[in-house]
C-alpha atoms as a PDB file:
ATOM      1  CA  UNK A   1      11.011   0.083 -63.853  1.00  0.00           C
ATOM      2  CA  UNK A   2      13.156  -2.916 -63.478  1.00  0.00           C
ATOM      3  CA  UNK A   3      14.672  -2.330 -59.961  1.00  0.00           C
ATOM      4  CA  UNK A   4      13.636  -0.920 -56.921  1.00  0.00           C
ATOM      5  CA  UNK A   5      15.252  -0.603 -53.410  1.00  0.00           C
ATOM      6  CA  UNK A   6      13.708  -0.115 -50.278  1.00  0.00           C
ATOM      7  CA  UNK A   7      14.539  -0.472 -46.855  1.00  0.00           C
ATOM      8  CA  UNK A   8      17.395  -2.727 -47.289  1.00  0.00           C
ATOM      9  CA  UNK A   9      15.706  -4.632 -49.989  1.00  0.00           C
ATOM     10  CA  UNK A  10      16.669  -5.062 -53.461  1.00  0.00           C
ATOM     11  CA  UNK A  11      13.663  -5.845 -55.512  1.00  0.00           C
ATOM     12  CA  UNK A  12      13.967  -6.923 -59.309  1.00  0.00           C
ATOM     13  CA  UNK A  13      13.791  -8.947 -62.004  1.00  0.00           C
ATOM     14  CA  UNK A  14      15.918 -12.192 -60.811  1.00  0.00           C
ATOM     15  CA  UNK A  15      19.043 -13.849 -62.646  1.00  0.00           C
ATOM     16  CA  UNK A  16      20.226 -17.336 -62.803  1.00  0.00           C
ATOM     17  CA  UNK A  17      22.470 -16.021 -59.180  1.00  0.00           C
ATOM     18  CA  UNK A  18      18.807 -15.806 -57.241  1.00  0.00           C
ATOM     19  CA  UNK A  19      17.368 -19.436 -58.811  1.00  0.00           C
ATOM     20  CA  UNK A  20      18.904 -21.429 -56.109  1.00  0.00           C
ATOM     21  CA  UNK A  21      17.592 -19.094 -53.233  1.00  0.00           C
ATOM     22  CA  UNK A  22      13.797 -18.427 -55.225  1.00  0.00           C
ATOM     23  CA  UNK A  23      13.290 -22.078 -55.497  1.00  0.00           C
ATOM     24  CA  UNK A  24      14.403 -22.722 -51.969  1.00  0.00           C
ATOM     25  CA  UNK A  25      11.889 -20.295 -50.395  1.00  0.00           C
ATOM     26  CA  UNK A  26       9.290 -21.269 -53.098  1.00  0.00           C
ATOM     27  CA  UNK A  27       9.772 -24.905 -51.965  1.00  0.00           C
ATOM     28  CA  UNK A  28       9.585 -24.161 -47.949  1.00  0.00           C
ATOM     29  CA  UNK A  29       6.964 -22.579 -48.827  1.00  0.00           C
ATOM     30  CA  UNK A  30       4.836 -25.021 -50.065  1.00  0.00           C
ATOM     31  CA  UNK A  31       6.166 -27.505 -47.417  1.00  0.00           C
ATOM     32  CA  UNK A  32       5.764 -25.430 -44.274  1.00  0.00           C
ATOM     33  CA  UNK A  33       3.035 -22.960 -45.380  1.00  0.00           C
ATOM     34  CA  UNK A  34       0.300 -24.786 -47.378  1.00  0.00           C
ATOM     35  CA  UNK A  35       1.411 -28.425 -46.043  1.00  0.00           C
ATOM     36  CA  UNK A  36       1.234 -30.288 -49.160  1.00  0.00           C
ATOM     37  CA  UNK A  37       4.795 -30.148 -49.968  1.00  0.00           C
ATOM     38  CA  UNK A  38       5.809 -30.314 -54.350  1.00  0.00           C
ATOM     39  CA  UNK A  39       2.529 -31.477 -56.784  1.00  0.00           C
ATOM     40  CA  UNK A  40       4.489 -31.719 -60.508  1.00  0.00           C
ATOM     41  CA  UNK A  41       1.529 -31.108 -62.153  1.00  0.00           C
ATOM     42  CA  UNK A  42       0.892 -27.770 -60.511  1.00  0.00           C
ATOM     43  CA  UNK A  43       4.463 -26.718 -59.452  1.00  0.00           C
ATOM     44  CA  UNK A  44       6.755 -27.806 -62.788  1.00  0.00           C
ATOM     45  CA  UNK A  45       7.875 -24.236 -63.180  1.00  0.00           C
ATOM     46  CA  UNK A  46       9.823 -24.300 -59.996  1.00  0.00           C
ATOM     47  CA  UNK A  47      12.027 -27.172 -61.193  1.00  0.00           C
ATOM     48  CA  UNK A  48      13.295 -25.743 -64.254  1.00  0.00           C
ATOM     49  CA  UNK A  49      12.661 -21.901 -63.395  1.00  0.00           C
ATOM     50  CA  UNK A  50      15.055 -20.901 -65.406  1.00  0.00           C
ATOM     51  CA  UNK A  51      13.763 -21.553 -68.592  1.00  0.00           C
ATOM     52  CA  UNK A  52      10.006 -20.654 -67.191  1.00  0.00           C
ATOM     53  CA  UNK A  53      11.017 -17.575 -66.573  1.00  0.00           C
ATOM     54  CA  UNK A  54      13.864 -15.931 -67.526  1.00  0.00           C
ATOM     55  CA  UNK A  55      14.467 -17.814 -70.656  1.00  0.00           C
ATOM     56  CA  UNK A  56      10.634 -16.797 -72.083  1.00  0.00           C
ATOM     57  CA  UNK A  57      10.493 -12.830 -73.353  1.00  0.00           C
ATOM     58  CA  UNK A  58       7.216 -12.670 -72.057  1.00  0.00           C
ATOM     59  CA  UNK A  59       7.640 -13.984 -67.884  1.00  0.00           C
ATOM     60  CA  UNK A  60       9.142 -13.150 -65.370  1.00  0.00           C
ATOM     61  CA  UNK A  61      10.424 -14.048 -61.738  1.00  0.00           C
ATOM     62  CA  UNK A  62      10.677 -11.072 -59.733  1.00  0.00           C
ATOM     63  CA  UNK A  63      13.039 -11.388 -56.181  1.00  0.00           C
ATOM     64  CA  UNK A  64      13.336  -9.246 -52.812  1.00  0.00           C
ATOM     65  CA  UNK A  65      16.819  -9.738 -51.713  1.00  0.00           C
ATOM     66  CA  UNK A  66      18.447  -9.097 -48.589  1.00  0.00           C
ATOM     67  CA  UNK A  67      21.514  -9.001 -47.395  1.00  0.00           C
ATOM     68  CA  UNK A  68      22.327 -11.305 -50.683  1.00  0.00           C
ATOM     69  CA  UNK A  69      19.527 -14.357 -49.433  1.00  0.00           C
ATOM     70  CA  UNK A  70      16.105 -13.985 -51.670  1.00  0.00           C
ATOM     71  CA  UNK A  71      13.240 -13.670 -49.021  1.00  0.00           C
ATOM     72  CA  UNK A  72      10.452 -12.941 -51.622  1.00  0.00           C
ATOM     73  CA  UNK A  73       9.472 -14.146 -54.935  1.00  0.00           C
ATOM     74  CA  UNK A  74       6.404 -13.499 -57.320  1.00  0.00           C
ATOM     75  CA  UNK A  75       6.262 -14.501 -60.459  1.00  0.00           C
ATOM     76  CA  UNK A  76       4.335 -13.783 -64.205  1.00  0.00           C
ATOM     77  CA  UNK A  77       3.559 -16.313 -67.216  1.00  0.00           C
ATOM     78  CA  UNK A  78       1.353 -16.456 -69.761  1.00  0.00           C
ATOM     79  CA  UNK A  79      -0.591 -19.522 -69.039  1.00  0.00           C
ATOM     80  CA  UNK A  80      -3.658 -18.244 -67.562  1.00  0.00           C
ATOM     81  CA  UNK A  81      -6.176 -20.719 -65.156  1.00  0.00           C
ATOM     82  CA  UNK A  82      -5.887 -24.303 -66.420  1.00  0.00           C
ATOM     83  CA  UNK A  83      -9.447 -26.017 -66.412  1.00  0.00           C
ATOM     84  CA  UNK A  84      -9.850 -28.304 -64.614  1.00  0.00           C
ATOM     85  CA  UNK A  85      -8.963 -28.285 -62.108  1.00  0.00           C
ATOM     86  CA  UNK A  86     -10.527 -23.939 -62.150  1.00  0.00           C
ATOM     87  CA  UNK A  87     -13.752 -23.482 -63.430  1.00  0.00           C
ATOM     88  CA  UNK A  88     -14.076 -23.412 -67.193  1.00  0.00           C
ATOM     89  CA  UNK A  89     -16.098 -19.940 -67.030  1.00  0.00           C
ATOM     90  CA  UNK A  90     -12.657 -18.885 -65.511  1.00  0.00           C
ATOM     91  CA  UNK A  91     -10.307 -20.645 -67.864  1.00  0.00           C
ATOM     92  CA  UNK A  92     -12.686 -18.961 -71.373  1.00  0.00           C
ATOM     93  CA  UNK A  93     -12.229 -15.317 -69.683  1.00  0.00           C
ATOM     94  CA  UNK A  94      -7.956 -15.436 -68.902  1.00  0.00           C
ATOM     95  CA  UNK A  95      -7.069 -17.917 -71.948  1.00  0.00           C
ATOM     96  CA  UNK A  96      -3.453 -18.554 -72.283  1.00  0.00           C
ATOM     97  CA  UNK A  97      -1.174 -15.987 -73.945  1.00  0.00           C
ATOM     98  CA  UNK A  98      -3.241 -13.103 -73.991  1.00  0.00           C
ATOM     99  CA  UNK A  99      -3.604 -13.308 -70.094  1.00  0.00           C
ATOM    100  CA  UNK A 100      -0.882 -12.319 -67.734  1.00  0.00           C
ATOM    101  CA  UNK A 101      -1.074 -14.823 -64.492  1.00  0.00           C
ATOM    102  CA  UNK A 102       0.817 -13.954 -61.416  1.00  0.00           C
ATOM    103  CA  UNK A 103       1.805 -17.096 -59.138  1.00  0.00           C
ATOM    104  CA  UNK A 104       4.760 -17.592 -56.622  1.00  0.00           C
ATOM    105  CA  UNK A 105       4.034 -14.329 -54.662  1.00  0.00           C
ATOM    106  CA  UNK A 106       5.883 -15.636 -51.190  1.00  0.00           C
ATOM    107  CA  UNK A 107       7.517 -14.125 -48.460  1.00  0.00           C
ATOM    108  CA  UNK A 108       9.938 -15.267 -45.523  1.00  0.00           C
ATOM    109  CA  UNK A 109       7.897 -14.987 -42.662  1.00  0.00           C
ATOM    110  CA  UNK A 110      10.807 -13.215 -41.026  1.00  0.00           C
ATOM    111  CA  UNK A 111      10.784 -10.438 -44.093  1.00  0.00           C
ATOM    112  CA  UNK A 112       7.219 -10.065 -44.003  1.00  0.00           C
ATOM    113  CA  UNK A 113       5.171  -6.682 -43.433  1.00  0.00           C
ATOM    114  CA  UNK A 114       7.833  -4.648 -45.341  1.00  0.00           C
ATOM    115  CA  UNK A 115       5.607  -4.200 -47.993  1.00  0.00           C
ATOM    116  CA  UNK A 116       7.525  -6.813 -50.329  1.00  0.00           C
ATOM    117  CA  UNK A 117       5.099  -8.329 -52.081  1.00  0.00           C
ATOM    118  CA  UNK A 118       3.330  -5.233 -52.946  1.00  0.00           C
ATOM    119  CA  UNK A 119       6.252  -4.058 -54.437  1.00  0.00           C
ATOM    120  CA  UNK A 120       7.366  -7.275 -55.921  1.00  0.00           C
ATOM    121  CA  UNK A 121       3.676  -7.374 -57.414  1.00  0.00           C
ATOM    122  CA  UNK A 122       3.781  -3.907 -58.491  1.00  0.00           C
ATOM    123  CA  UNK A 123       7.152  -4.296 -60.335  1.00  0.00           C
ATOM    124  CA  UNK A 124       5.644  -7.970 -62.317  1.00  0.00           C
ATOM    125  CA  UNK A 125       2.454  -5.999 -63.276  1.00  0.00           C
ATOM    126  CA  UNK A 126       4.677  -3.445 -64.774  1.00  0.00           C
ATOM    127  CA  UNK A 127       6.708  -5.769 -66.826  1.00  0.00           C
ATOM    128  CA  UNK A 128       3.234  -7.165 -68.052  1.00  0.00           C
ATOM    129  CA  UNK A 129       2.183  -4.021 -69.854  1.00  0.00           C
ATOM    130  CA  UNK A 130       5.684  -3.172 -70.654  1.00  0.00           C
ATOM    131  CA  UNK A 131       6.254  -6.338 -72.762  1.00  0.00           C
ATOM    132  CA  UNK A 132       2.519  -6.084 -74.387  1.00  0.00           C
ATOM    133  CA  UNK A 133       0.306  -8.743 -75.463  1.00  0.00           C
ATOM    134  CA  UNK A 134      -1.460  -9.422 -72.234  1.00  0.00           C
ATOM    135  CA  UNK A 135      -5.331  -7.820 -71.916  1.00  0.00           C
ATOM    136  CA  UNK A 136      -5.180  -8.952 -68.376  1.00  0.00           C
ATOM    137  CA  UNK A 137      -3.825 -10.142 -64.936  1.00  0.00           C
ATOM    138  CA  UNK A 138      -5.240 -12.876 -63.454  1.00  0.00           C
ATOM    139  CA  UNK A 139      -4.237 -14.786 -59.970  1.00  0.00           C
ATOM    140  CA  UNK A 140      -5.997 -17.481 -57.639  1.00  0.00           C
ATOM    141  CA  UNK A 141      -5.062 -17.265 -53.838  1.00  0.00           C
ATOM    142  CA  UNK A 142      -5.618 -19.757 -51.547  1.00  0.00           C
ATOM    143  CA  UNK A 143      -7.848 -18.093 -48.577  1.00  0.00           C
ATOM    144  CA  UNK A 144      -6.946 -20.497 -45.908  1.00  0.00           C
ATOM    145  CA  UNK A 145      -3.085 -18.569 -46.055  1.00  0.00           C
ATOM    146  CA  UNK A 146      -3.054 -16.408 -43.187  1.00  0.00           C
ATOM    147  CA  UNK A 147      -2.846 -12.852 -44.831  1.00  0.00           C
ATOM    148  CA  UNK A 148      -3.439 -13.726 -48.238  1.00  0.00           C
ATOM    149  CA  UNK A 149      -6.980 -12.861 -49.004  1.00  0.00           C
ATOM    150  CA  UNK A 150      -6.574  -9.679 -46.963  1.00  0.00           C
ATOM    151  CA  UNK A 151      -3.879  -8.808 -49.090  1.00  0.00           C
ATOM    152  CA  UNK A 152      -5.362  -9.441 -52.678  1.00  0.00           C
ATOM    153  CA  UNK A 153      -8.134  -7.907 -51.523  1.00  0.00           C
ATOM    154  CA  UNK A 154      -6.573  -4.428 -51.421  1.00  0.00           C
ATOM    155  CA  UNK A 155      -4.872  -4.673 -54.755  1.00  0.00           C
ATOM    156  CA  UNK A 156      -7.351  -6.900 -57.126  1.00  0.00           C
ATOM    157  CA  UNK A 157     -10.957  -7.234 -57.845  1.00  0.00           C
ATOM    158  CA  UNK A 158     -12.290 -10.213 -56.591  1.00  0.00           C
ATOM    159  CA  UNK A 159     -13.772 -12.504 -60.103  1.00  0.00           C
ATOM    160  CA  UNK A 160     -14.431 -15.876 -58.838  1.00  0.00           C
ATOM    161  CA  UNK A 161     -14.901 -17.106 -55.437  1.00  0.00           C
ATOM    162  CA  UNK A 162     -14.360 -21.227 -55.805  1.00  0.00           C
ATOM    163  CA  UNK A 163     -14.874 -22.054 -51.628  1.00  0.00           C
ATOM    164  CA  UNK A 164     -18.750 -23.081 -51.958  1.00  0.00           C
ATOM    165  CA  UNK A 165     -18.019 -25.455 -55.185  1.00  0.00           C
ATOM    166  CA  UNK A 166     -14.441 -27.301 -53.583  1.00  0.00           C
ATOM    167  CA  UNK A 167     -12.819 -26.271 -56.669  1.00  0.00           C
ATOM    168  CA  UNK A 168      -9.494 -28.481 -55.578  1.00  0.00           C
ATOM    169  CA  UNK A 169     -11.709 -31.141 -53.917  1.00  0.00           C
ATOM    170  CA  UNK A 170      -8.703 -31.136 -51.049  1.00  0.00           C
ATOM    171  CA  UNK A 171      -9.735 -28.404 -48.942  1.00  0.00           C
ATOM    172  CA  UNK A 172      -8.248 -25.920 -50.357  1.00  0.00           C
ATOM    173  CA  UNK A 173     -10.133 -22.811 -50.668  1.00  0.00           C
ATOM    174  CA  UNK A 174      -9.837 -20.781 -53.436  1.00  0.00           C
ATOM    175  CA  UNK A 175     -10.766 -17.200 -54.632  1.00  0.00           C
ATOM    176  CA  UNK A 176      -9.888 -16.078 -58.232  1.00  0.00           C
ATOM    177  CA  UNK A 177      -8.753 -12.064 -58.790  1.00  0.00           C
ATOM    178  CA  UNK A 178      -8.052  -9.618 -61.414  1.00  0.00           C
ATOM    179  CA  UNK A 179      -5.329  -6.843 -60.940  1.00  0.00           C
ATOM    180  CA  UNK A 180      -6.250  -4.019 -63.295  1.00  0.00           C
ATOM    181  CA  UNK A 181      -3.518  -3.394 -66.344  1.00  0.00           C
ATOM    182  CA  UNK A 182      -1.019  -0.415 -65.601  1.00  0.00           C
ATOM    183  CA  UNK A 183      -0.986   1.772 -68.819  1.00  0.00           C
ATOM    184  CA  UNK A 184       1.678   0.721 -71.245  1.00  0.00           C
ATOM    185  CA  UNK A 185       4.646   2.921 -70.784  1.00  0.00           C
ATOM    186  CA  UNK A 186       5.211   5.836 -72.897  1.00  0.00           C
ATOM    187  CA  UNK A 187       7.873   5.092 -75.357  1.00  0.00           C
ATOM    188  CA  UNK A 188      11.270   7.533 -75.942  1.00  0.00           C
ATOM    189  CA  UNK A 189      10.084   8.342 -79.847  1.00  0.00           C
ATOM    190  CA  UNK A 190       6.226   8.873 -78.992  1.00  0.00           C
ATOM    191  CA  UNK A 191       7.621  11.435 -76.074  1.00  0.00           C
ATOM    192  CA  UNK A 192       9.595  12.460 -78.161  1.00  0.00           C
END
């Protein structure tokens, strides 16, 4: 599964024509949504997405696109939770490489309620068990998003919740989730 339309959306894996537009809304994103504008140390994949993600064999940005502007983004690597500033207990059960992390899962505000980023979501999981390695999906959300823990909350089990420990020590509170794995797709020669 690599592309999907749906109500005037086209949802897929991106290519170096959607970087421009996924860093854009990434980049509003955290400026008008969360308020605290570009951190390098926790956003240095959005600079160079290219080689984050569609350079590495095993990530992934995935794009809604309408009308040729990209008004959703989500994206996979294999870094797992990074301790600190996430708990260590966190960090020693989704270790790099062998954990699939999903990040970047934005939406135009205009474009929202079309069930984007369940599809967008759906379609990175996918690629996760298709390109094997990964034992799991992890992803952090920050609660105080309108919408967000809501949404997660349908899709993932809930692992971690950081709110009573200030986890960020900025206000930012935090829950930690894991989507279950999709089975690996059958391969041509096993169906065979």
């Amino acid at each position: 599964m690599n592309r999907q339309s749906h109500g005037g959306y086209d949802i897929r894996h991106a290519t170096t024509g959607d970087l421009d537009g996924a860093r854009s809304l990434i980049l509003d994103t955290f400026y008008r949504e969360f308020g605290y504008g570009y951190v390098p140390r926790w956003h240095a994949d959005v600079i160079d997405l290219r080689s984050t993600y569609l350079d590495h064999p095993r990530h992934t940005l995935v794009v809604a696109v309408h009308r040729g502007e990209v008004v959703g983004t989500t994206a996979l690597n294999s870094s797992g939770p990074a301790h600190p500033p996430h708990p260590r207990l966190l960090a020693e059960r989704y270790p790099a490489g062998s954990t699939a992390q999903l990040l970047r899962v934005y939406v135009r505000a205009t474009h929202r309620r079309n069930g984007l980023a369940r599809r967008m979501v759906d379609l990175a999981c996918a690629f996760a068990a298709d390109v094997g390695g990964y034992r799991s999906i992890y992803l952090h959300t920050n609660t105080d998003v309108p919408g967000a823990e809501p949404f997660w909350r349908q899709m993932a089990e809930e692992v971690f919740d950081a709110r009573p420990t200030g986890e960020h020590g900025r206000g930012v509170s935090t829950v930690h989730f894991e989507i279950p794995m999709p089975p690996a797709p059958v391969s041509a020669h096993a169906a065979a």
